[in-house]
PDB file of N, CA and C in Angstrom:
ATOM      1  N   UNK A   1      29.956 157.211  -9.893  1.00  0.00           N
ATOM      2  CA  UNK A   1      29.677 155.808  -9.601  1.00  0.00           C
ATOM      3  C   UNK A   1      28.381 155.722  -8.786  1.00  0.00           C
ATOM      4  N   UNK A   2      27.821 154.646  -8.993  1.00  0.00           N
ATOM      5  CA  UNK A   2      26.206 154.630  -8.612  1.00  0.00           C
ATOM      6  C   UNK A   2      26.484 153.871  -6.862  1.00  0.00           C
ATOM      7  N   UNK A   3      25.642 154.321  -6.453  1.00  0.00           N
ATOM      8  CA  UNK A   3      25.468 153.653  -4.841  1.00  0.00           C
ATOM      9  C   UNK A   3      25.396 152.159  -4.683  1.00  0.00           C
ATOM     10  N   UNK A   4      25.188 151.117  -5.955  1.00  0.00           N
ATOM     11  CA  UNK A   4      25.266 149.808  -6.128  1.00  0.00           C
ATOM     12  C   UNK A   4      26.364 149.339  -6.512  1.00  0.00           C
ATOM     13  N   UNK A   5      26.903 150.507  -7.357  1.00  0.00           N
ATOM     14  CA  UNK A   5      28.417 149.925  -7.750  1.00  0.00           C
ATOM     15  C   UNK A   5      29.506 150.096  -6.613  1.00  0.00           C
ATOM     16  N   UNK A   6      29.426 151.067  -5.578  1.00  0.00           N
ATOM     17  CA  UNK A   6      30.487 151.487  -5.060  1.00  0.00           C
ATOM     18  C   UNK A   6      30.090 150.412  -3.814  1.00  0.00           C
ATOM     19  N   UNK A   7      28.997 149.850  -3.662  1.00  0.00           N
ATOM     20  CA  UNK A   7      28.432 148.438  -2.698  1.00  0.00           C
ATOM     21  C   UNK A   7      29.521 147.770  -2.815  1.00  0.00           C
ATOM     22  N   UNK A   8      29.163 147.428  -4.123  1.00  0.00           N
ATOM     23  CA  UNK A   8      30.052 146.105  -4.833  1.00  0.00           C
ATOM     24  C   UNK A   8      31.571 146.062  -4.918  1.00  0.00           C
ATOM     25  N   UNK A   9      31.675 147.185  -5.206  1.00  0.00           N
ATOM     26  CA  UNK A   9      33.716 146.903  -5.000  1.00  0.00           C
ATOM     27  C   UNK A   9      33.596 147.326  -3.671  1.00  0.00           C
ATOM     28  N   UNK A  10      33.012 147.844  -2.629  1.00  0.00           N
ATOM     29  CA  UNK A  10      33.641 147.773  -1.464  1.00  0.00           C
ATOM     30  C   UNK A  10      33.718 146.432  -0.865  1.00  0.00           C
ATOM     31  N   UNK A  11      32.490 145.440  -1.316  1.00  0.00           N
ATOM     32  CA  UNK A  11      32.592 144.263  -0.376  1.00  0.00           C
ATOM     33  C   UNK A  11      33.707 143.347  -1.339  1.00  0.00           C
ATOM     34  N   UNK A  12      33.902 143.672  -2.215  1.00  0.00           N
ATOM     35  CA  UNK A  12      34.635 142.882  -3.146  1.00  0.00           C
ATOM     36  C   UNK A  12      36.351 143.080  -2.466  1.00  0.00           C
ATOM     37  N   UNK A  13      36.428 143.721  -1.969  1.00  0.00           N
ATOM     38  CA  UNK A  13      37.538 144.452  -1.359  1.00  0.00           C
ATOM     39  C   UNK A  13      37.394 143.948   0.081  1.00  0.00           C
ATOM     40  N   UNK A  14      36.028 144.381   0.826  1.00  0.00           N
ATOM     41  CA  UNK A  14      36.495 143.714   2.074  1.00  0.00           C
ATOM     42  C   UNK A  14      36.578 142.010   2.031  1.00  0.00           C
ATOM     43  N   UNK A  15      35.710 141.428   1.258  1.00  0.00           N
ATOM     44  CA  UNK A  15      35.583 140.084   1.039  1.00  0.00           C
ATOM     45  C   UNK A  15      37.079 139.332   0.172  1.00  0.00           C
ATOM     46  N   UNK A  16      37.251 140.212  -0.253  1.00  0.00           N
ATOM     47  CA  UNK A  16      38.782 139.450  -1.154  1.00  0.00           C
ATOM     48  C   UNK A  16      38.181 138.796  -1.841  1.00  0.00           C
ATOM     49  N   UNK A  17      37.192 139.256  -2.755  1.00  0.00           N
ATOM     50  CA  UNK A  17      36.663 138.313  -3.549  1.00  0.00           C
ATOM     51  C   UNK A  17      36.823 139.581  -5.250  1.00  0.00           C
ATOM     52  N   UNK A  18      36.679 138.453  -6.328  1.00  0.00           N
ATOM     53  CA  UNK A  18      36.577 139.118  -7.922  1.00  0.00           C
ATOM     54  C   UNK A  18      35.414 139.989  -8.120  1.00  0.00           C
ATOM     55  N   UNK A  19      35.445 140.678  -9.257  1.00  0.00           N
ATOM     56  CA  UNK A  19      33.557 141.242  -8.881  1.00  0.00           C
ATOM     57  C   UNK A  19      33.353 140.146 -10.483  1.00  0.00           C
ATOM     58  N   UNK A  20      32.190 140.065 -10.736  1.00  0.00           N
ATOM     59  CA  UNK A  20      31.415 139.515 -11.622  1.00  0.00           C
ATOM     60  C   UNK A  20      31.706 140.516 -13.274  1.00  0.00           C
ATOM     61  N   UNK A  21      31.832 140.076 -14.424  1.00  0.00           N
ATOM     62  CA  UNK A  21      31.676 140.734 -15.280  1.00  0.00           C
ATOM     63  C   UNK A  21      29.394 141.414 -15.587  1.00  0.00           C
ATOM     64  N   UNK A  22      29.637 142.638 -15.909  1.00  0.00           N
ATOM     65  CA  UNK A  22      28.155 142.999 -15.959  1.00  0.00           C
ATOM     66  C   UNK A  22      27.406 142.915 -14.678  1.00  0.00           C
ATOM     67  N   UNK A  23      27.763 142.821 -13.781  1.00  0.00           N
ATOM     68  CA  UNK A  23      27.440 142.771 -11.998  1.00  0.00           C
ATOM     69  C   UNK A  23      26.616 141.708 -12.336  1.00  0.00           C
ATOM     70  N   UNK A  24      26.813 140.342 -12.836  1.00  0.00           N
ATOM     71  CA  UNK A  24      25.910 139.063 -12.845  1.00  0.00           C
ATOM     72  C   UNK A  24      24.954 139.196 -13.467  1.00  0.00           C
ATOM     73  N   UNK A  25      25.024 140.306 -14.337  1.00  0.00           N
ATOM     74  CA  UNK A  25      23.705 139.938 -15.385  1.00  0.00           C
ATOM     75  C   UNK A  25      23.769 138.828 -16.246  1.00  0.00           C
ATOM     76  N   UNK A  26      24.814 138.431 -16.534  1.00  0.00           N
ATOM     77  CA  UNK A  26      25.111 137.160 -17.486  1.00  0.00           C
ATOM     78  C   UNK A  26      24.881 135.619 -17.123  1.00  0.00           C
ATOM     79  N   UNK A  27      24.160 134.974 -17.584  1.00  0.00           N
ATOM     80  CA  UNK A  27      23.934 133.774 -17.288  1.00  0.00           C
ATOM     81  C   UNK A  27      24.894 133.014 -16.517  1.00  0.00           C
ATOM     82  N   UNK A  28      26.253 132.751 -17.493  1.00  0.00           N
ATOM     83  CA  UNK A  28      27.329 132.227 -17.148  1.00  0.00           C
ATOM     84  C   UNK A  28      28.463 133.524 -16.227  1.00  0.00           C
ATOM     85  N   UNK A  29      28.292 134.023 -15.753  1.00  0.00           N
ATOM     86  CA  UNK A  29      28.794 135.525 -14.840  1.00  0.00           C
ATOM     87  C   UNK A  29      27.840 135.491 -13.582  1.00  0.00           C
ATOM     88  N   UNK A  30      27.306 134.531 -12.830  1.00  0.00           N
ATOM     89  CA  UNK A  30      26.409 135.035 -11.819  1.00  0.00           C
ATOM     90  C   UNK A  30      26.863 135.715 -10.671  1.00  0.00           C
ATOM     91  N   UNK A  31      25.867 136.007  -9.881  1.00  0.00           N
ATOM     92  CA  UNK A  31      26.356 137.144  -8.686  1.00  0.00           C
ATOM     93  C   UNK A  31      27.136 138.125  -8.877  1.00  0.00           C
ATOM     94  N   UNK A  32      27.056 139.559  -7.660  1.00  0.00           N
ATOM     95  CA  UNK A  32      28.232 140.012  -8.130  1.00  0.00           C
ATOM     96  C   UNK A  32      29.449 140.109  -8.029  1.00  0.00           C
ATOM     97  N   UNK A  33      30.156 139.411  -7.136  1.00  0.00           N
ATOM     98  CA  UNK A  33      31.135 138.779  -6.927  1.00  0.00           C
ATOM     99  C   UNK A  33      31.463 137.521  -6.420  1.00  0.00           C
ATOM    100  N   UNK A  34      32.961 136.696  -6.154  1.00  0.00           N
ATOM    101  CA  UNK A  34      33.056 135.674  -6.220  1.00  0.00           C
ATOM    102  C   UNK A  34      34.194 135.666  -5.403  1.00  0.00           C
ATOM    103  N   UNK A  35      34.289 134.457  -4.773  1.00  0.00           N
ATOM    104  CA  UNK A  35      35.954 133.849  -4.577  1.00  0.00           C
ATOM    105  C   UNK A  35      35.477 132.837  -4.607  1.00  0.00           C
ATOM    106  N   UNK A  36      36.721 131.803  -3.643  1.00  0.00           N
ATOM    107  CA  UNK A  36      36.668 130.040  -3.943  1.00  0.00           C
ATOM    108  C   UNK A  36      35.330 129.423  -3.220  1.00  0.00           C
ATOM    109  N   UNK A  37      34.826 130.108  -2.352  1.00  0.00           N
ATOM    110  CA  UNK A  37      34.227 129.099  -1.351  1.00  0.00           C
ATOM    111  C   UNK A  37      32.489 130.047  -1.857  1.00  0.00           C
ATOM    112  N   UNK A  38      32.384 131.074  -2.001  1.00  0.00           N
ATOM    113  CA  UNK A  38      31.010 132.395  -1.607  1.00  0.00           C
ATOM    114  C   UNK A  38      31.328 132.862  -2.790  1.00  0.00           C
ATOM    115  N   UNK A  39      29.449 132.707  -3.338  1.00  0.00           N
ATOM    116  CA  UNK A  39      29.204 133.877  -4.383  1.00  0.00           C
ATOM    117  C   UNK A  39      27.961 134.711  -3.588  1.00  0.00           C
ATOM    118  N   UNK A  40      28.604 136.104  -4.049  1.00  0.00           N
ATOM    119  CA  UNK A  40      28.184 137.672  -3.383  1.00  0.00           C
ATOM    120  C   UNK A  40      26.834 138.047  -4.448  1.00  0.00           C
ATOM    121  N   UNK A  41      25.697 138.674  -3.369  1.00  0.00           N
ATOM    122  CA  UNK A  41      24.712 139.831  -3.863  1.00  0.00           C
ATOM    123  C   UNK A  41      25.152 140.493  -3.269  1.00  0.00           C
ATOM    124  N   UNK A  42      25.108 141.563  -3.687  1.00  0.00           N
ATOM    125  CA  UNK A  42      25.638 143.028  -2.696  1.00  0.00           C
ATOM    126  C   UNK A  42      24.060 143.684  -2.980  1.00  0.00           C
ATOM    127  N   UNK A  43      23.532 144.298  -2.004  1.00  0.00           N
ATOM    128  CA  UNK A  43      22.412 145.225  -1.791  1.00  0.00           C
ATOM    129  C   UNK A  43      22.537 146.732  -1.142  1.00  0.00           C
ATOM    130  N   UNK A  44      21.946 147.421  -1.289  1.00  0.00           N
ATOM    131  CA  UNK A  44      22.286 148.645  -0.932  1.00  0.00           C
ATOM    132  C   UNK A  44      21.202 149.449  -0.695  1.00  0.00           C
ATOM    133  N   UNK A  45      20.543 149.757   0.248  1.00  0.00           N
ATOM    134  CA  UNK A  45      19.441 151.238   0.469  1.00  0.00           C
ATOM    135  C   UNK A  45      19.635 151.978   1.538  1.00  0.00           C
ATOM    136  N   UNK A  46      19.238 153.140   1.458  1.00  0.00           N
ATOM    137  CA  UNK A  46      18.927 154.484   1.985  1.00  0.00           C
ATOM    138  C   UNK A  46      17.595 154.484   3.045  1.00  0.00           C
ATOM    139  N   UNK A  47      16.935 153.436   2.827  1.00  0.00           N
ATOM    140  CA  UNK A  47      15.791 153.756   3.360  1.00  0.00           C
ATOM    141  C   UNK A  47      16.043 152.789   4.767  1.00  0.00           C
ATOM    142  N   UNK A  48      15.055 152.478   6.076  1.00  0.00           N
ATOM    143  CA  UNK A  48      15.359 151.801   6.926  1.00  0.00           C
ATOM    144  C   UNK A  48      15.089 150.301   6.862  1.00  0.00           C
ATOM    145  N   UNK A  49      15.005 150.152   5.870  1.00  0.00           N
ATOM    146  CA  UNK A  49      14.766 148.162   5.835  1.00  0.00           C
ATOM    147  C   UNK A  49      15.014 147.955   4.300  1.00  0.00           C
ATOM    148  N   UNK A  50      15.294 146.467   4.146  1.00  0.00           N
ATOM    149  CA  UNK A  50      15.191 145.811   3.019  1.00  0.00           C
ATOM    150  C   UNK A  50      14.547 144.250   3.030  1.00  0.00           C
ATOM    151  N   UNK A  51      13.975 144.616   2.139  1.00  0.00           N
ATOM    152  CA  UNK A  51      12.949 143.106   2.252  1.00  0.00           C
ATOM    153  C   UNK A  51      13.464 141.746   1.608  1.00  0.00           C
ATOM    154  N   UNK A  52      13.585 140.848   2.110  1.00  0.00           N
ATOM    155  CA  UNK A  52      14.535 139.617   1.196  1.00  0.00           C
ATOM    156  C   UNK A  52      13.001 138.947   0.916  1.00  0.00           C
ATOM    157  N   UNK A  53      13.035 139.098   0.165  1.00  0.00           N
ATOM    158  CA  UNK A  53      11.850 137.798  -0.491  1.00  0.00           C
ATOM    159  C   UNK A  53      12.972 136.325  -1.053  1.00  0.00           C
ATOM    160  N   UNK A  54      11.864 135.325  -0.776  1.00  0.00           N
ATOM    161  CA  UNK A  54      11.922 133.894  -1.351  1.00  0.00           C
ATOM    162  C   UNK A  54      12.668 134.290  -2.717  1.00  0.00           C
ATOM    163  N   UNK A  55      12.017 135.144  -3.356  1.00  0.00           N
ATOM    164  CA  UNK A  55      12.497 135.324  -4.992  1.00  0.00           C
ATOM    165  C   UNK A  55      14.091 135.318  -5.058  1.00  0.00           C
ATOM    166  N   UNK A  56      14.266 136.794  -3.900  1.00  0.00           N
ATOM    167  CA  UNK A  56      15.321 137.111  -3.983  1.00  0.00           C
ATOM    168  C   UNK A  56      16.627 136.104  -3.984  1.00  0.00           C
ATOM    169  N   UNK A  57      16.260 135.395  -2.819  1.00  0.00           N
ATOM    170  CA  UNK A  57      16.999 134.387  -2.307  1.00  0.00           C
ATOM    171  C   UNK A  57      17.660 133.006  -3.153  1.00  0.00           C
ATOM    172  N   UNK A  58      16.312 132.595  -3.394  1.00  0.00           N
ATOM    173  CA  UNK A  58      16.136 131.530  -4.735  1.00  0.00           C
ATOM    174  C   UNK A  58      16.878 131.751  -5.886  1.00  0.00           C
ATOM    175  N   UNK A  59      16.849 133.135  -6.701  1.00  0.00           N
ATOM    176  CA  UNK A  59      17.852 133.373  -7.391  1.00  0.00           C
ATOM    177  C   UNK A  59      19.519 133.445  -7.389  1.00  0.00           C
ATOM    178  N   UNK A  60      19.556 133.632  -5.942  1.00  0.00           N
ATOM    179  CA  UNK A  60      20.901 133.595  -5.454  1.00  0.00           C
ATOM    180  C   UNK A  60      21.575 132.437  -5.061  1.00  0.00           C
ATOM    181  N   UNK A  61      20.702 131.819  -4.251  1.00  0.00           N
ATOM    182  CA  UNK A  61      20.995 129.973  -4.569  1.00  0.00           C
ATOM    183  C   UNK A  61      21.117 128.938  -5.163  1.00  0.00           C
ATOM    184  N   UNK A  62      19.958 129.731  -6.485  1.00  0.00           N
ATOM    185  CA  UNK A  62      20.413 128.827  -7.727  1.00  0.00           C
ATOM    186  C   UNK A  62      21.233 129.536  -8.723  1.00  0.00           C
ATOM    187  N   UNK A  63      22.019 130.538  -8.630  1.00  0.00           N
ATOM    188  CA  UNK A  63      23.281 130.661  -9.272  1.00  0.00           C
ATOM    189  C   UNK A  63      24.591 130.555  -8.355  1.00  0.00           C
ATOM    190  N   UNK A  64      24.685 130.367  -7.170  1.00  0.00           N
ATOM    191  CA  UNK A  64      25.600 129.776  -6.244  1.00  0.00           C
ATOM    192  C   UNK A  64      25.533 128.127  -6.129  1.00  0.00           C
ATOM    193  N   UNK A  65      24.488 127.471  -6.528  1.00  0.00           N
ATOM    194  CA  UNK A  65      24.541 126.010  -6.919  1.00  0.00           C
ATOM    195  C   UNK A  65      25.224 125.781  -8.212  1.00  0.00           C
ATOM    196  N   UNK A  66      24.801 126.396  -9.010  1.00  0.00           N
ATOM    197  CA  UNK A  66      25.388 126.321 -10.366  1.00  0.00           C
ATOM    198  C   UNK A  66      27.019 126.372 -10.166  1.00  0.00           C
ATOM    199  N   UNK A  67      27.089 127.583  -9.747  1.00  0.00           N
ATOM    200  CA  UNK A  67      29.183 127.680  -9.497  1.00  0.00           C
ATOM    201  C   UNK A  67      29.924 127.524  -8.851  1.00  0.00           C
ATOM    202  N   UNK A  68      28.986 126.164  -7.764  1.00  0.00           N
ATOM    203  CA  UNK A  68      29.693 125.278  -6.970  1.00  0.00           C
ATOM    204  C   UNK A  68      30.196 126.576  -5.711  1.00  0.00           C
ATOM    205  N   UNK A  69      29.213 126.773  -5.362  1.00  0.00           N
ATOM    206  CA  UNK A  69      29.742 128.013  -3.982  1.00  0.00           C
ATOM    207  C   UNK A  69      28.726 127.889  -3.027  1.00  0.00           C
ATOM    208  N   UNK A  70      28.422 128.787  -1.574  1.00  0.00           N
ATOM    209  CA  UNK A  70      28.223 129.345  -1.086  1.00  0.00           C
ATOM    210  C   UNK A  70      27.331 130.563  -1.131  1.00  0.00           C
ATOM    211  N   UNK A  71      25.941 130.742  -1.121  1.00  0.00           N
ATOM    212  CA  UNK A  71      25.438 131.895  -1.490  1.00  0.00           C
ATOM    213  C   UNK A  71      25.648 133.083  -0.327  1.00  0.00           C
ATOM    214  N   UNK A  72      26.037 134.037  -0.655  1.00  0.00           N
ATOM    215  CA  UNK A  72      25.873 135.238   0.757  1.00  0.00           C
ATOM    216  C   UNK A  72      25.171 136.456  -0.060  1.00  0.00           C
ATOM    217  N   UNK A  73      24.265 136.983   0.806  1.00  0.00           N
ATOM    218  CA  UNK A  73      23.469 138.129   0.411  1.00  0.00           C
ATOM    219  C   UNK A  73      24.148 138.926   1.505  1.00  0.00           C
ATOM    220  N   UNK A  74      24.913 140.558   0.871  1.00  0.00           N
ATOM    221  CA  UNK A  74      25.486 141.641   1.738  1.00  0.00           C
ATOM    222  C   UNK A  74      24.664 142.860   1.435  1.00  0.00           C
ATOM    223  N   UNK A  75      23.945 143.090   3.030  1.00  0.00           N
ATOM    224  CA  UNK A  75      22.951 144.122   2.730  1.00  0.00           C
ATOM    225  C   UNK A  75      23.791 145.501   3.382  1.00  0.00           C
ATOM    226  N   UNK A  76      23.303 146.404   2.934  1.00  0.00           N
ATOM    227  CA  UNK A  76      24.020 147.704   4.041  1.00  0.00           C
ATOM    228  C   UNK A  76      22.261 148.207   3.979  1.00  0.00           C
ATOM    229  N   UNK A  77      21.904 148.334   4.740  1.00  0.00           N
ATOM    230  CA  UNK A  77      21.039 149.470   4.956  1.00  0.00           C
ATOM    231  C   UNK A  77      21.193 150.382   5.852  1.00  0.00           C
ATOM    232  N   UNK A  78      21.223 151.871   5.495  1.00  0.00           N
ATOM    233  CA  UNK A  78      21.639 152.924   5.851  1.00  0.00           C
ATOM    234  C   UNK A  78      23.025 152.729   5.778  1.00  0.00           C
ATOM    235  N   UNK A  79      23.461 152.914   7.428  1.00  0.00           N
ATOM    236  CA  UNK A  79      24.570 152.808   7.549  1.00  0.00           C
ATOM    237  C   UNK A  79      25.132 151.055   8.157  1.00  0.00           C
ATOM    238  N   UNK A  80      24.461 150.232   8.646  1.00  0.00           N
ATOM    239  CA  UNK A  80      24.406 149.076   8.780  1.00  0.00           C
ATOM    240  C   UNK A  80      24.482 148.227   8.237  1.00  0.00           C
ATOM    241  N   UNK A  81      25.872 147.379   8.192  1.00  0.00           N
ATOM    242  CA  UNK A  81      26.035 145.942   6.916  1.00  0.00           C
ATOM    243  C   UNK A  81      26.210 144.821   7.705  1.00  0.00           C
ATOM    244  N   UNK A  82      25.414 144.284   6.916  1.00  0.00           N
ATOM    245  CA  UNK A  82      24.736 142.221   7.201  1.00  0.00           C
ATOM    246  C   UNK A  82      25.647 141.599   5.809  1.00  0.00           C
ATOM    247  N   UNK A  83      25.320 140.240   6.700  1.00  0.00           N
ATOM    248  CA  UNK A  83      25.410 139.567   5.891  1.00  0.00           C
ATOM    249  C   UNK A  83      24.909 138.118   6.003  1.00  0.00           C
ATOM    250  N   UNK A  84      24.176 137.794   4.941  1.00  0.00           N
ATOM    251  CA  UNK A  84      22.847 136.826   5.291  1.00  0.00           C
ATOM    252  C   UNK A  84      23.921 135.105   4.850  1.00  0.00           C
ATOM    253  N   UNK A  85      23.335 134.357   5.349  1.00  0.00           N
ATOM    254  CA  UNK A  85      23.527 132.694   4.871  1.00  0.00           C
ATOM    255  C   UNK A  85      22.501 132.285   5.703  1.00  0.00           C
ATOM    256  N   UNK A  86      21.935 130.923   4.644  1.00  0.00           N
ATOM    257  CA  UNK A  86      20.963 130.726   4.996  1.00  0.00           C
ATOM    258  C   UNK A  86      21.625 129.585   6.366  1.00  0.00           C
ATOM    259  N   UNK A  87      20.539 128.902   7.044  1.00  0.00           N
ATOM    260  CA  UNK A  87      20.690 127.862   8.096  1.00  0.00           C
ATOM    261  C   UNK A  87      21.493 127.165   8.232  1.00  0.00           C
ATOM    262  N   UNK A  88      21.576 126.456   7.044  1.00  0.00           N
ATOM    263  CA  UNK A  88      22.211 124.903   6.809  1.00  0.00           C
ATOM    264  C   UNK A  88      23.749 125.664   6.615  1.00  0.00           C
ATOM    265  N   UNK A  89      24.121 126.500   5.789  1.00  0.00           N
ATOM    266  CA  UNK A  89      25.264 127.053   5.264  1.00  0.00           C
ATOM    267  C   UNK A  89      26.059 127.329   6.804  1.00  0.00           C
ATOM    268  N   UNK A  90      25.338 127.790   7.318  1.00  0.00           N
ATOM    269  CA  UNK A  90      25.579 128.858   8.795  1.00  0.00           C
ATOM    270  C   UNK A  90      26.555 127.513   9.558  1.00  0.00           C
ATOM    271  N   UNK A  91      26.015 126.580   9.578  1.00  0.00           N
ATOM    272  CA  UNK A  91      25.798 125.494  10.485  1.00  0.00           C
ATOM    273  C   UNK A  91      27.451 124.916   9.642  1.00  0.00           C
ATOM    274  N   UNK A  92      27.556 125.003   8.698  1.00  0.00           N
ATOM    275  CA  UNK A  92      28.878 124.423   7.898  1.00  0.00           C
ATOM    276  C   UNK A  92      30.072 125.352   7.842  1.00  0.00           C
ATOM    277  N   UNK A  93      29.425 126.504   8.290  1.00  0.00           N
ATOM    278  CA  UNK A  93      30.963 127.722   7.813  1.00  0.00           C
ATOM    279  C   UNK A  93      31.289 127.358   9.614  1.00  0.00           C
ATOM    280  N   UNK A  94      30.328 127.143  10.850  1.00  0.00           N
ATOM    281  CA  UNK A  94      30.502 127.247  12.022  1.00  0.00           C
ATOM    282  C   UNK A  94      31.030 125.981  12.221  1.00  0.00           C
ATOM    283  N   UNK A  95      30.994 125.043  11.799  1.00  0.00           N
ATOM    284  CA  UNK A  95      31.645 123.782  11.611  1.00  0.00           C
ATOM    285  C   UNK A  95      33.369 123.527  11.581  1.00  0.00           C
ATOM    286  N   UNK A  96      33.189 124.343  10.096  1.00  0.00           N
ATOM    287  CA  UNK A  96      34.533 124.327   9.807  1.00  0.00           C
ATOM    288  C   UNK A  96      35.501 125.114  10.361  1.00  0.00           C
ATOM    289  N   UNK A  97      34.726 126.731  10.934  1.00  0.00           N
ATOM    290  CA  UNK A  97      35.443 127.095  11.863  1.00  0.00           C
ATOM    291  C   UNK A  97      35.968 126.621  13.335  1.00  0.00           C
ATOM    292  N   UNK A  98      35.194 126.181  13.840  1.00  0.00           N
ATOM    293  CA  UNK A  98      34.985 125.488  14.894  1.00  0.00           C
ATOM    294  C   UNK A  98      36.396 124.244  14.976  1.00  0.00           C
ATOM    295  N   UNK A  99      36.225 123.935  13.732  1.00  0.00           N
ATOM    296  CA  UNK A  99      37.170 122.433  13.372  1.00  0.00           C
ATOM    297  C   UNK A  99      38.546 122.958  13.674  1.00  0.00           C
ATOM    298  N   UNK A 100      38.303 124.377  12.909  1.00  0.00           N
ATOM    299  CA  UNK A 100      40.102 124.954  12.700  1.00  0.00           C
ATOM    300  C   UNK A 100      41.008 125.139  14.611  1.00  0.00           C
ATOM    301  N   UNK A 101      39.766 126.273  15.298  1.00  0.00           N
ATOM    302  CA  UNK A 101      40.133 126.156  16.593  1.00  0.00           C
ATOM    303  C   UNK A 101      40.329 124.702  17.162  1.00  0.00           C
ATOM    304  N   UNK A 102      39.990 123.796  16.480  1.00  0.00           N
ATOM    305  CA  UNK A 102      39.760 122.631  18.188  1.00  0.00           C
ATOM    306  C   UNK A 102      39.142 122.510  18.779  1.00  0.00           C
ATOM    307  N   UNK A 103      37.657 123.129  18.493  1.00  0.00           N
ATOM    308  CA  UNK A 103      36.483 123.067  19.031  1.00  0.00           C
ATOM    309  C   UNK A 103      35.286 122.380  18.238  1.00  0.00           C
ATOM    310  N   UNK A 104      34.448 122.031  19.432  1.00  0.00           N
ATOM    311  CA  UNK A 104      33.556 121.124  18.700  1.00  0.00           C
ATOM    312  C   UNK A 104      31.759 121.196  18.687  1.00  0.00           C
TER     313      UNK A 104
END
């Protein structure tokens, strides 16, 4: 198993989320995984950084618009895992958490 695939079912596993048929190569299949609320990029390198370009991002937002979700980009580099949302998203997952405690 390749170092991208074993990315992907691990976060698919920690996330409790489906993985994507073809890891989202398919138009109608985007990202590589899914649940109700977040669709997943999983990323993966060896080296000490990873670069998110606009591109990257953009693609991930406009197939998480499309399937009515949540975009999250999950990076591990090296041994270190992120996990990106952009501003506005941040501001709504902290919301709703926030709501659940009783806090405001």
């Amino acid at each position: 198993m390749k170092r991208w695939e074993k990315k992907e079912k691990q976060d698919s596993k920690k996330f409790s989320s489906s993985r994507t048929k073809a890891s989202g190569s398919l138009w109608y299949e985007p990202g590589d995984h899914k649940d109700g609320v977040f669709l997943y990029d999983s990323k993966d390198t060896i080296t000490k950084g990873y670069r998110i370009t606009k591109e990257i991002w953009s693609k991930l937002y406009e197939e998480a618009l499309f399937s009515y979700r949540i975009p999250v980009l999950s990076i591990r580099v090296q041994d270190l895992d992120l996990v990106i949302l952009s501003a506005d998203d941040w501001e709504r997952v902290k919301k709703v958490f926030s709501t659940s405690l009783g806090k405001s």
